[in-house]
PDB file of N, CA and C in Angstrom:
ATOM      1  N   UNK A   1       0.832  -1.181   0.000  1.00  0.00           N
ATOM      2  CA  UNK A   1       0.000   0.000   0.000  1.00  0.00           C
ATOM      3  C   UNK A   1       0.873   1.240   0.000  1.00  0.00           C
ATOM      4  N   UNK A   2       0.638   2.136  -0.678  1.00  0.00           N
ATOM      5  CA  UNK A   2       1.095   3.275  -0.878  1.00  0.00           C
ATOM      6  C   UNK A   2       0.981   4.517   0.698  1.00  0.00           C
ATOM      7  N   UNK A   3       1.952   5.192   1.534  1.00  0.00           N
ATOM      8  CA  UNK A   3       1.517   5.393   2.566  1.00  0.00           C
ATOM      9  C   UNK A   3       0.589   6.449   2.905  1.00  0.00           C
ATOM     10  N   UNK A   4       0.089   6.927   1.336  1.00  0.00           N
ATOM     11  CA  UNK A   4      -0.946   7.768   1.558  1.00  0.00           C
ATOM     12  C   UNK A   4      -2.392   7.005   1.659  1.00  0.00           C
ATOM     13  N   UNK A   5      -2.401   5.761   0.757  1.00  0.00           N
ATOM     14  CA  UNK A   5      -3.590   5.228   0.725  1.00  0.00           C
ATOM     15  C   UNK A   5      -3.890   4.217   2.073  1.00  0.00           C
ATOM     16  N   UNK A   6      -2.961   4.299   2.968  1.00  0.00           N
ATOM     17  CA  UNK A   6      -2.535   3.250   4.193  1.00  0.00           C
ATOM     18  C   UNK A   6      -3.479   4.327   5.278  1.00  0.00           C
ATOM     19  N   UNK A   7      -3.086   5.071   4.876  1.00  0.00           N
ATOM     20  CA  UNK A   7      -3.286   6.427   6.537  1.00  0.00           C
ATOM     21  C   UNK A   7      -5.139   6.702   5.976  1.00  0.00           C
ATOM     22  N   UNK A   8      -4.879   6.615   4.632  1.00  0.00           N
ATOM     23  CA  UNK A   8      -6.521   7.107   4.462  1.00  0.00           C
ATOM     24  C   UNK A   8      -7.810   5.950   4.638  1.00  0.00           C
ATOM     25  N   UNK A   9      -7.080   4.841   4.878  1.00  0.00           N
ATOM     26  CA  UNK A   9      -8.071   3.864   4.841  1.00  0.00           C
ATOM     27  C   UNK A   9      -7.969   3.518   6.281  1.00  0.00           C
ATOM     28  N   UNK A  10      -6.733   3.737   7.261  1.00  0.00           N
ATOM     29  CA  UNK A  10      -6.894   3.375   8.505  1.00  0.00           C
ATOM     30  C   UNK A  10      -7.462   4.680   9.662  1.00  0.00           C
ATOM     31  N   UNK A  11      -7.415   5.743   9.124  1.00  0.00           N
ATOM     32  CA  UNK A  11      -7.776   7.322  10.000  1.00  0.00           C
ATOM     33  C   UNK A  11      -8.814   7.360  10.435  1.00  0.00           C
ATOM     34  N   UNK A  12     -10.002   6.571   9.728  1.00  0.00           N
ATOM     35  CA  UNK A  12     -11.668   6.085   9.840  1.00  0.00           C
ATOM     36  C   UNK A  12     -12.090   5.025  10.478  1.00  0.00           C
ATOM     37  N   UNK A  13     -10.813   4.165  11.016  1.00  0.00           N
ATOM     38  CA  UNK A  13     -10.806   2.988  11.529  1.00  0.00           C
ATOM     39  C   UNK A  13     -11.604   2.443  12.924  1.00  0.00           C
ATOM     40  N   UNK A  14     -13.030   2.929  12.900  1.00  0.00           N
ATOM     41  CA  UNK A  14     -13.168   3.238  14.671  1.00  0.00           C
ATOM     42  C   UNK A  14     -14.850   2.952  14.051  1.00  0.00           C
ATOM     43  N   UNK A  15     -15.986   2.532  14.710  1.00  0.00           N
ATOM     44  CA  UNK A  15     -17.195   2.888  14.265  1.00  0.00           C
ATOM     45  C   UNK A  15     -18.107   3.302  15.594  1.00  0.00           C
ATOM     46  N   UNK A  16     -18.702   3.962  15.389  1.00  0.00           N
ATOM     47  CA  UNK A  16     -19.348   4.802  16.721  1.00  0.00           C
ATOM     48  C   UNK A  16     -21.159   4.613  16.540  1.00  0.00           C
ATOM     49  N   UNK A  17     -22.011   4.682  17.197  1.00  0.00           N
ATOM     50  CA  UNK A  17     -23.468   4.834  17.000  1.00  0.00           C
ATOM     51  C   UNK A  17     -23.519   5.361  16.045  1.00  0.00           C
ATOM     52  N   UNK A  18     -23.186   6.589  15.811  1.00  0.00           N
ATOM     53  CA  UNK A  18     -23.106   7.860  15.225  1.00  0.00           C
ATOM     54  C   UNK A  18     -22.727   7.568  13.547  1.00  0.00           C
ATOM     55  N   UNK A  19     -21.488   6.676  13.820  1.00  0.00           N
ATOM     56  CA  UNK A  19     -19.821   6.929  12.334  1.00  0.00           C
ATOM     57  C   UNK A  19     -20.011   5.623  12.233  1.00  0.00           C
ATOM     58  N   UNK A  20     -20.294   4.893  10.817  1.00  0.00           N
ATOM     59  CA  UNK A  20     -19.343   3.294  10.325  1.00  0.00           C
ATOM     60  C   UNK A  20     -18.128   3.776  10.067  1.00  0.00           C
ATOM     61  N   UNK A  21     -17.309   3.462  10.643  1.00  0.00           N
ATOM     62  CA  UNK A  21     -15.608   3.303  10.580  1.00  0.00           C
ATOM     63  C   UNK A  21     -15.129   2.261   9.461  1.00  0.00           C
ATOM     64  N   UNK A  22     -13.828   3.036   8.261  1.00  0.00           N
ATOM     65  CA  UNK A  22     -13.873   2.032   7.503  1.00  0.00           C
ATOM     66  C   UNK A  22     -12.467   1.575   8.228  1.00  0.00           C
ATOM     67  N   UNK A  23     -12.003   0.848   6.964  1.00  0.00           N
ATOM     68  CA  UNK A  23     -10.863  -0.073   7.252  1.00  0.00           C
ATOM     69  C   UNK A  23      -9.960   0.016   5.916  1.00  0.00           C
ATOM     70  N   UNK A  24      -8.784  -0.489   5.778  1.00  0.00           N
ATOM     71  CA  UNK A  24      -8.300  -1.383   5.099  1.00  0.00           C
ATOM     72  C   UNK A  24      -8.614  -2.798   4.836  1.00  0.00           C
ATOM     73  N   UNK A  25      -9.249  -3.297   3.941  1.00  0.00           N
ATOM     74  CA  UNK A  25      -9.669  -4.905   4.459  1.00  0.00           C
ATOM     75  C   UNK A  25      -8.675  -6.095   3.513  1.00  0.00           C
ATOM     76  N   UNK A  26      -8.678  -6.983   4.312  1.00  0.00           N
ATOM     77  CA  UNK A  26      -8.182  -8.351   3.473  1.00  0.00           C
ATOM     78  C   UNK A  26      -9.573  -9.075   2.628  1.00  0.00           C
ATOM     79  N   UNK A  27      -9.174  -8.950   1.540  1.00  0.00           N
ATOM     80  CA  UNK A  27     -10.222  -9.648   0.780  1.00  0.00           C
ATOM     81  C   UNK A  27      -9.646 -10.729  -0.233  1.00  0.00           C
ATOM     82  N   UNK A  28     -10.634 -11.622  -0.934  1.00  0.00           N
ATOM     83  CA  UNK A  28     -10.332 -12.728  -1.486  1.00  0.00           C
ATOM     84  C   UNK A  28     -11.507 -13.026  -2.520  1.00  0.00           C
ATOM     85  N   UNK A  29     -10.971 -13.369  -4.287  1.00  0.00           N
ATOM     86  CA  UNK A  29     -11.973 -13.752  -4.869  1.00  0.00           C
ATOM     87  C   UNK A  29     -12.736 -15.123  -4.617  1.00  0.00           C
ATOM     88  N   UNK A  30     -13.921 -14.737  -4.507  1.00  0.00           N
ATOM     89  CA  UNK A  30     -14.604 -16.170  -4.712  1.00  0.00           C
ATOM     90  C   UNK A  30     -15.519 -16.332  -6.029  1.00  0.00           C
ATOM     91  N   UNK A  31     -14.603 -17.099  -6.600  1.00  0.00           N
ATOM     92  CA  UNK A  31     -15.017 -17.239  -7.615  1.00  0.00           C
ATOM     93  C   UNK A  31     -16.493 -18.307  -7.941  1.00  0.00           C
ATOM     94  N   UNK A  32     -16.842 -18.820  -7.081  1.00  0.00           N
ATOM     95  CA  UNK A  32     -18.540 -19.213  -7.200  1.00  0.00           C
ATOM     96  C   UNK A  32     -19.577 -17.893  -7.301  1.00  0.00           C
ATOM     97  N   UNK A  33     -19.765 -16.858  -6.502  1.00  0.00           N
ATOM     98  CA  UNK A  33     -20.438 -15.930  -6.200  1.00  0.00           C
ATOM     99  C   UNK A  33     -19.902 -14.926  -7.034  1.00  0.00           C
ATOM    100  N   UNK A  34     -18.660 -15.083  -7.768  1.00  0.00           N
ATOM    101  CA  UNK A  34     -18.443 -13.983  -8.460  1.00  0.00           C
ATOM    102  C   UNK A  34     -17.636 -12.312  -8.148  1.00  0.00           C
ATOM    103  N   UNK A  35     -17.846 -12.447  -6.676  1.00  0.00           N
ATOM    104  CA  UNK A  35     -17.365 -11.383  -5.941  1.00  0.00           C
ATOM    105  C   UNK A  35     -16.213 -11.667  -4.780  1.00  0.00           C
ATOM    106  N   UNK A  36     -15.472 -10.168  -4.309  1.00  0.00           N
ATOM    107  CA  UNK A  36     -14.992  -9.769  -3.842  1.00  0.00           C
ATOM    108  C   UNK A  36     -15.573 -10.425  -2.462  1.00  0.00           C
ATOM    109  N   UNK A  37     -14.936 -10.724  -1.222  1.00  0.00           N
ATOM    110  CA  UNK A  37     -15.088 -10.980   0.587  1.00  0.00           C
ATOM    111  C   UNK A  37     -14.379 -11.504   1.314  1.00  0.00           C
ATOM    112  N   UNK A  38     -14.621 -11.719   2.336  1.00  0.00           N
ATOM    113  CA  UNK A  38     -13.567 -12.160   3.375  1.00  0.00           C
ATOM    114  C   UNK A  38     -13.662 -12.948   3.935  1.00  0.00           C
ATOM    115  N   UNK A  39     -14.525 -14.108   3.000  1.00  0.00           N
ATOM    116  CA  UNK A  39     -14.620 -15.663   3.354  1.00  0.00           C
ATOM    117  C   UNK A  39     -13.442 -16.348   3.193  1.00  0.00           C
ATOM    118  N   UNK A  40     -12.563 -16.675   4.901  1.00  0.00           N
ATOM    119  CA  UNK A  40     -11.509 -17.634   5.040  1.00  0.00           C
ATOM    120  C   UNK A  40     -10.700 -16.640   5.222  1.00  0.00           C
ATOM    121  N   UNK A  41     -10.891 -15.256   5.331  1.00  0.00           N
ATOM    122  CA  UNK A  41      -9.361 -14.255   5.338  1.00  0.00           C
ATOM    123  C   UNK A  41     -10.099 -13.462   6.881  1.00  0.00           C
ATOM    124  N   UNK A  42      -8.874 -13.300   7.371  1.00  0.00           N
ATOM    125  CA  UNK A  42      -8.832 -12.358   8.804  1.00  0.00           C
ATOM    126  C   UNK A  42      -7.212 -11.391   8.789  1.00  0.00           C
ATOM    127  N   UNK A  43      -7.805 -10.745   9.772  1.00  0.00           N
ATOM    128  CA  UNK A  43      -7.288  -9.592  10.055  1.00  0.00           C
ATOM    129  C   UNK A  43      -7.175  -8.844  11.230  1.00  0.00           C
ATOM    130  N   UNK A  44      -6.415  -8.298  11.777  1.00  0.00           N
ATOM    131  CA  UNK A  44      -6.176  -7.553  13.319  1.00  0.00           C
ATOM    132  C   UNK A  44      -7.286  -6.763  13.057  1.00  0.00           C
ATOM    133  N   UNK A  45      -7.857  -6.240  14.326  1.00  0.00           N
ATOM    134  CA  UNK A  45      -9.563  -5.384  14.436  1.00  0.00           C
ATOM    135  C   UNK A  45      -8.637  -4.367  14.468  1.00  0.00           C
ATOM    136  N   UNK A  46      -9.533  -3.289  13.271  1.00  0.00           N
ATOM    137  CA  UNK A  46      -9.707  -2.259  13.243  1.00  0.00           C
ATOM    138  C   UNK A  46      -8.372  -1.350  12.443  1.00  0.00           C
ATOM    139  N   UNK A  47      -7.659  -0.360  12.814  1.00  0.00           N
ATOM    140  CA  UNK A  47      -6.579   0.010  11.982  1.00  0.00           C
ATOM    141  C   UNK A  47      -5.473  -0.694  12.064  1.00  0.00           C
ATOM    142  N   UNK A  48      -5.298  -1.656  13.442  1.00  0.00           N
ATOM    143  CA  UNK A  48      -3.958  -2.156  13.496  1.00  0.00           C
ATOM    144  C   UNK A  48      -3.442  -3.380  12.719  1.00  0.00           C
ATOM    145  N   UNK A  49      -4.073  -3.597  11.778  1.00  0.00           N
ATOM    146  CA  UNK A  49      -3.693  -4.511  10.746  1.00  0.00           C
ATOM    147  C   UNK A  49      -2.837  -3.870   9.956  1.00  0.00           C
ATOM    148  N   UNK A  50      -2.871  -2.585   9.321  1.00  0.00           N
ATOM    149  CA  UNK A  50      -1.981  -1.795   8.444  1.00  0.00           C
ATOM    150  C   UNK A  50      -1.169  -1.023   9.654  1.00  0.00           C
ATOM    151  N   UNK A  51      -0.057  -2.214   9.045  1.00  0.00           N
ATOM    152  CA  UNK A  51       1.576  -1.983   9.535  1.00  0.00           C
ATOM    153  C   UNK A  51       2.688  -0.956   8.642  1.00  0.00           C
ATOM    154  N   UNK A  52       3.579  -0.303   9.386  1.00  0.00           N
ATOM    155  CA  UNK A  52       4.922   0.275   8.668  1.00  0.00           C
ATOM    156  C   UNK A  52       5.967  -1.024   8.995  1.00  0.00           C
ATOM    157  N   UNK A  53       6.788  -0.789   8.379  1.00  0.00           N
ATOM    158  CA  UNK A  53       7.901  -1.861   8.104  1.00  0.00           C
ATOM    159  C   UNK A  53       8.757  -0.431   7.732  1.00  0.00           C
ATOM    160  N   UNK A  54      10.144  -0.483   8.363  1.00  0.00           N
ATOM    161  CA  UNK A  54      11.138   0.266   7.778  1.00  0.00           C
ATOM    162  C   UNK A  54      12.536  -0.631   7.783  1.00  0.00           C
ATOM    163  N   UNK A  55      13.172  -0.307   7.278  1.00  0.00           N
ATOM    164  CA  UNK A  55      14.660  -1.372   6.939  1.00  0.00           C
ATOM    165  C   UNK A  55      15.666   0.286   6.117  1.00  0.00           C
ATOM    166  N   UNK A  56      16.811  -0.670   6.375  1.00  0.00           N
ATOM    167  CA  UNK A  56      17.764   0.375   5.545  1.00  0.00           C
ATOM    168  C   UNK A  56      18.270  -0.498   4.454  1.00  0.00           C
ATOM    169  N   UNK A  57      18.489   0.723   3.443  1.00  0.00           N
ATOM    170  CA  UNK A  57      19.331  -0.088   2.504  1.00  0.00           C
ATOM    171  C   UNK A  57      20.237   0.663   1.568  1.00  0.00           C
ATOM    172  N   UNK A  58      21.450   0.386   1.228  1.00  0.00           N
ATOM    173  CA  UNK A  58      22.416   1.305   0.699  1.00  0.00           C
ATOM    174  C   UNK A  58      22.629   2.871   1.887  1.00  0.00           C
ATOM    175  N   UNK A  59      22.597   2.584   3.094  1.00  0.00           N
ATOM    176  CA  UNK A  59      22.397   3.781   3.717  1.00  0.00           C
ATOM    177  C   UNK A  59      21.432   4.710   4.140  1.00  0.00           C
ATOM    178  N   UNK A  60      19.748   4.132   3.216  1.00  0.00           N
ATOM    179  CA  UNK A  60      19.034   5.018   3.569  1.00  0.00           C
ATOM    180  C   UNK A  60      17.935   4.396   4.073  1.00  0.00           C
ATOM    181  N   UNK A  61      16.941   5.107   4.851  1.00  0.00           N
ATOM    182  CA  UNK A  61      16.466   4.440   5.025  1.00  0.00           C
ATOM    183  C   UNK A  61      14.572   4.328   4.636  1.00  0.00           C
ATOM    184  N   UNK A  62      14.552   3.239   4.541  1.00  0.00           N
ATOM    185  CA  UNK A  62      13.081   2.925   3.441  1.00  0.00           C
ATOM    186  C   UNK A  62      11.670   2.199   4.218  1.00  0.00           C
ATOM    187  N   UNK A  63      10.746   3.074   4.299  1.00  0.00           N
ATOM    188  CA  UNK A  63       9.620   3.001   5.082  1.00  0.00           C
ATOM    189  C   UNK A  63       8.542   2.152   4.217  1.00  0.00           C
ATOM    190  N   UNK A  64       7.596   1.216   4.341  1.00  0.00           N
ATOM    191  CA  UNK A  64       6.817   0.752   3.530  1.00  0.00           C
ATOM    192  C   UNK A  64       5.400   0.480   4.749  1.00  0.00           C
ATOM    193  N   UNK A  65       4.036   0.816   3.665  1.00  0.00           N
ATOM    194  CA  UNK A  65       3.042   0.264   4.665  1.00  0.00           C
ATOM    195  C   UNK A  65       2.377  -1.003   4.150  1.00  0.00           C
ATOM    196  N   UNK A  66       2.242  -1.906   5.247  1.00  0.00           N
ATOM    197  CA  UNK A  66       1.484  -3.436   4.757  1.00  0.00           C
ATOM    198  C   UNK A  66       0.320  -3.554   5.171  1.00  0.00           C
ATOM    199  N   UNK A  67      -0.770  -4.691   4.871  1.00  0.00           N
ATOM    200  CA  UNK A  67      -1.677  -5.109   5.212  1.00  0.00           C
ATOM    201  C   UNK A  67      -1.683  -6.287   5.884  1.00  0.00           C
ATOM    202  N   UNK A  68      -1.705  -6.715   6.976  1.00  0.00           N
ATOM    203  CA  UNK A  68      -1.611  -7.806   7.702  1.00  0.00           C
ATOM    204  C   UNK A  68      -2.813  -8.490   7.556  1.00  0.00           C
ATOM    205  N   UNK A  69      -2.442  -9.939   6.826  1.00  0.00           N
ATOM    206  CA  UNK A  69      -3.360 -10.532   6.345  1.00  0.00           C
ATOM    207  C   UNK A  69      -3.743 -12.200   6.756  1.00  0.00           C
ATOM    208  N   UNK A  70      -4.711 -13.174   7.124  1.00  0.00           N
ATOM    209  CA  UNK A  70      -4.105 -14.045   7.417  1.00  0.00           C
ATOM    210  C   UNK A  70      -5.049 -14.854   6.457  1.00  0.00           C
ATOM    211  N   UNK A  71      -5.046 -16.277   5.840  1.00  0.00           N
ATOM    212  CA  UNK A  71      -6.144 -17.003   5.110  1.00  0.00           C
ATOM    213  C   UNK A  71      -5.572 -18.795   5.939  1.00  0.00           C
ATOM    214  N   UNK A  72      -6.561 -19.214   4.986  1.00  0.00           N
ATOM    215  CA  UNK A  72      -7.062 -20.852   5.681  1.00  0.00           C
ATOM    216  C   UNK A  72      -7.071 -21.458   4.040  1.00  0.00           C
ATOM    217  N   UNK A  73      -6.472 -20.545   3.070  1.00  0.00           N
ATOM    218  CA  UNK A  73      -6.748 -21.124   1.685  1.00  0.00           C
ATOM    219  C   UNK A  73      -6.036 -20.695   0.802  1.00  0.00           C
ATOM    220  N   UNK A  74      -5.708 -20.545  -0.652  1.00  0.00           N
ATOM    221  CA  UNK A  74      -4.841 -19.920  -1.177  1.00  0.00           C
ATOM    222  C   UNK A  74      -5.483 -19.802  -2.474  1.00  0.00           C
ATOM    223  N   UNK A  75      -5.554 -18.388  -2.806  1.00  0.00           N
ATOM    224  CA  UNK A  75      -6.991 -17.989  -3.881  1.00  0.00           C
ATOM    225  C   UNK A  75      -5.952 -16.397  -4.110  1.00  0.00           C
ATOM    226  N   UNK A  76      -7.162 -15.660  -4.773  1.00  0.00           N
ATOM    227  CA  UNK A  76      -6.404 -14.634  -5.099  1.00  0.00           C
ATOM    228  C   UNK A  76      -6.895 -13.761  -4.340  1.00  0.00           C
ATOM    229  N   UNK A  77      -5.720 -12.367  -4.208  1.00  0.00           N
ATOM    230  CA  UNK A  77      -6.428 -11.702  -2.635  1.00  0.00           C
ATOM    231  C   UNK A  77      -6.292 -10.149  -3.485  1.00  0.00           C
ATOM    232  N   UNK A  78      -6.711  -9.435  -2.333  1.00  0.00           N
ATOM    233  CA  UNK A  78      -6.764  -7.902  -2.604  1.00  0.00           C
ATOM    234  C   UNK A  78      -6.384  -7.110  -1.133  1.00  0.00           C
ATOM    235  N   UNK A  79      -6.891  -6.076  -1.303  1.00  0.00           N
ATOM    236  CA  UNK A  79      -7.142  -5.130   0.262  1.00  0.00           C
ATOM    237  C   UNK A  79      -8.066  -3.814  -0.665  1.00  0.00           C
ATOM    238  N   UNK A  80      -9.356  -3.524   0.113  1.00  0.00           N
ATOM    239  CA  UNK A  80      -9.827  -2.370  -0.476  1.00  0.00           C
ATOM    240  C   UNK A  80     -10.401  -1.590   0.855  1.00  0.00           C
ATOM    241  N   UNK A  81     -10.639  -0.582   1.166  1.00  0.00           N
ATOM    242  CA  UNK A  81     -11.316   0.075   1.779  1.00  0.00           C
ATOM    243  C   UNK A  81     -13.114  -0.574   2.202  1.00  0.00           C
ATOM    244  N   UNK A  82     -13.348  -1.033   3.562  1.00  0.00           N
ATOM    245  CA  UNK A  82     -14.267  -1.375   3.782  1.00  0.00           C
ATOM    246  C   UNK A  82     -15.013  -0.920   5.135  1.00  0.00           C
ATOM    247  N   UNK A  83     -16.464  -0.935   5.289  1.00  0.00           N
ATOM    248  CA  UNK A  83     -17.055  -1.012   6.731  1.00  0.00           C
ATOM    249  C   UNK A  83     -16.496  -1.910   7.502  1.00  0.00           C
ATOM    250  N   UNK A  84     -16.351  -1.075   8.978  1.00  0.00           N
ATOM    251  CA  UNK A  84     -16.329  -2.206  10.575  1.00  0.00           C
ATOM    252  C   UNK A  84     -17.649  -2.018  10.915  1.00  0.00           C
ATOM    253  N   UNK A  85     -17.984  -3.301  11.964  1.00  0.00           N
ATOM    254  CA  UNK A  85     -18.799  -3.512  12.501  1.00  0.00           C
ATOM    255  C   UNK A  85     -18.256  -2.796  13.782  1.00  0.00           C
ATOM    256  N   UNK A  86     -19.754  -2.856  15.127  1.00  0.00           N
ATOM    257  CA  UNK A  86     -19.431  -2.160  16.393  1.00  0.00           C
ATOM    258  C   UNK A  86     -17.867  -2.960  17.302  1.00  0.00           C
ATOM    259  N   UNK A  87     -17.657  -4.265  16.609  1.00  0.00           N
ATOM    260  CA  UNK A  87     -16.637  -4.957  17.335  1.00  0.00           C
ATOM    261  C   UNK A  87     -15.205  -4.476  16.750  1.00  0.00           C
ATOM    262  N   UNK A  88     -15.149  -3.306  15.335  1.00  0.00           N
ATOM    263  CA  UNK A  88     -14.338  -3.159  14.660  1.00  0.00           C
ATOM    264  C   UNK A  88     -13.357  -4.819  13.551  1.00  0.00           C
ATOM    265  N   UNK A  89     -14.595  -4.646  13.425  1.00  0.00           N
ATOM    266  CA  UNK A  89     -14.636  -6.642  12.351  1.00  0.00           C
ATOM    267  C   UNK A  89     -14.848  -5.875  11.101  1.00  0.00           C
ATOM    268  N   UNK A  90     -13.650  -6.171  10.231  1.00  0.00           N
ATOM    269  CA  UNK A  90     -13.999  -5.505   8.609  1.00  0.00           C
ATOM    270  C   UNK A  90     -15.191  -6.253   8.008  1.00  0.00           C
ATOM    271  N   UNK A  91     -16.465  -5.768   7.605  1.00  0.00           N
ATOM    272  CA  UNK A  91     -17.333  -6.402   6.965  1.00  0.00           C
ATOM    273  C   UNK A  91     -17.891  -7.114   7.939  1.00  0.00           C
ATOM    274  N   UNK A  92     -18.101  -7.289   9.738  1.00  0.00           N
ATOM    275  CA  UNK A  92     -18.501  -8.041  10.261  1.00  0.00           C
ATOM    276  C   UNK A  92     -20.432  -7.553  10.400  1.00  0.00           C
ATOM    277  N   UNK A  93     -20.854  -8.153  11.248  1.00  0.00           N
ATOM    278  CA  UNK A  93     -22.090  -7.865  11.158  1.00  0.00           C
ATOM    279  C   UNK A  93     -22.762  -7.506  12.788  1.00  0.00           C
ATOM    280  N   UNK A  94     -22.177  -7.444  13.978  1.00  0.00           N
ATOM    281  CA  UNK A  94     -22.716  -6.879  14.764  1.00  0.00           C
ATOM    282  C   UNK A  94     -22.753  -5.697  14.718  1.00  0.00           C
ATOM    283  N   UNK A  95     -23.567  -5.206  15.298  1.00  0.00           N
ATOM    284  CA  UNK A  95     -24.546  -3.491  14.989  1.00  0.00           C
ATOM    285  C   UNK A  95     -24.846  -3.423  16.936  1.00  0.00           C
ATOM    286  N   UNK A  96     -25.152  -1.781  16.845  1.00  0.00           N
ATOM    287  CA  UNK A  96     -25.564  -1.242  18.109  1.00  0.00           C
ATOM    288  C   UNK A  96     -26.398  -1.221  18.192  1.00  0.00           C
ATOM    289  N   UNK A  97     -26.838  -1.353  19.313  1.00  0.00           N
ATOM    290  CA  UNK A  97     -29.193  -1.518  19.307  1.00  0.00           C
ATOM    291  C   UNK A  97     -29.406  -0.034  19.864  1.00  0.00           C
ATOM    292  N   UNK A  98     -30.955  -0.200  20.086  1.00  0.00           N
ATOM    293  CA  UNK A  98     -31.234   0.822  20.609  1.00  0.00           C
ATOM    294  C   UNK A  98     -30.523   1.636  21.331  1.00  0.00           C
ATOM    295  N   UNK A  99     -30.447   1.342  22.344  1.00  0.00           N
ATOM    296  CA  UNK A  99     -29.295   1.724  23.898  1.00  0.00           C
ATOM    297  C   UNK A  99     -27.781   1.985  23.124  1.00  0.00           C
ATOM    298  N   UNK A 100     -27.357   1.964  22.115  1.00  0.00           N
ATOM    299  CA  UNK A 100     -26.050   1.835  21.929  1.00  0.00           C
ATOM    300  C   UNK A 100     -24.971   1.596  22.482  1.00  0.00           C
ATOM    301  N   UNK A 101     -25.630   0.362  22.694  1.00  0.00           N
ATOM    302  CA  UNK A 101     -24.332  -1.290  22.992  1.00  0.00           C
ATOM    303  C   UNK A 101     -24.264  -2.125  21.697  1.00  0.00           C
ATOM    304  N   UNK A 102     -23.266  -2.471  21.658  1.00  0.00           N
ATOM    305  CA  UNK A 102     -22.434  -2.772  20.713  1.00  0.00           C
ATOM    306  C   UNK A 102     -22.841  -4.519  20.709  1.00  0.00           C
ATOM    307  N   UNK A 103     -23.535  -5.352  20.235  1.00  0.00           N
ATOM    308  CA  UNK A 103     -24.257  -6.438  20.494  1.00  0.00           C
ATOM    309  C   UNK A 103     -25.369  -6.532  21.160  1.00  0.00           C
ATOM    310  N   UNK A 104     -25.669  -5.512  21.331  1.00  0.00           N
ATOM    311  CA  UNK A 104     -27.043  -5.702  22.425  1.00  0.00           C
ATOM    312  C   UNK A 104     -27.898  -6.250  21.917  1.00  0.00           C
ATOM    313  N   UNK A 105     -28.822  -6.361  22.615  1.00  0.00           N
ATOM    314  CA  UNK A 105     -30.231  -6.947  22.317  1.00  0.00           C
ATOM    315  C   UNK A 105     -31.446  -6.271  22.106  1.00  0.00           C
ATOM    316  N   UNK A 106     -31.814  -4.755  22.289  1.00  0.00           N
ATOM    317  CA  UNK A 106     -32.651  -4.123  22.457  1.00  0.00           C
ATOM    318  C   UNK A 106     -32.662  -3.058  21.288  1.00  0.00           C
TER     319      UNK A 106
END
């Protein structure tokens, strides 16, 4: 990831009653359904999946940002900008209820 497109996809990284918080996400084609998701792929909650990595080399030194990604399969992958859920789960599906609790019931 480029470290402008790293900071802009993780700065939103938070979701509130109020805000869906996006993400950086790990994604994967599935090619039955045709689409883009994150069936079999995980990821650290919320921004701390997109890592810096710096190293030197020839003297200088060279900063890069990653996507920390993990799978259960080996398919073809991506990372795009996506919704968290209230647990900060890219694409997950718990929501705040009434009361705004974060799983609630009401």
């Amino acid at each position: 990831l480029k470290p402008s497109v790293a900071i802009e996809l993780s700065s939103g990284a938070k979701t509130t009653p109020e805000v869906i918080g996006e993400t950086a996400t790990c994604l994967t084609w599935d090619e039955a359904a045709k689409e883009w998701n994150n069936n079999g792929v995980s990821q650290p909650p919320g921004k701390s999946g997109v890592r810096k990595f710096c190293t030197q080399a020839g003297g200088a030194n060279l900063c890069f940002r990653f996507l920390e990604c993990y799978s259960q399969h080996l398919s073809i992958f991506s990372a795009a900008g996506k919704p968290l859920d209230c647990k900060d789960v890219p694409l997950g599906t718990t929501k705040f209820d009434g009361c705004k609790v974060c799983g609630g019931n009401n």
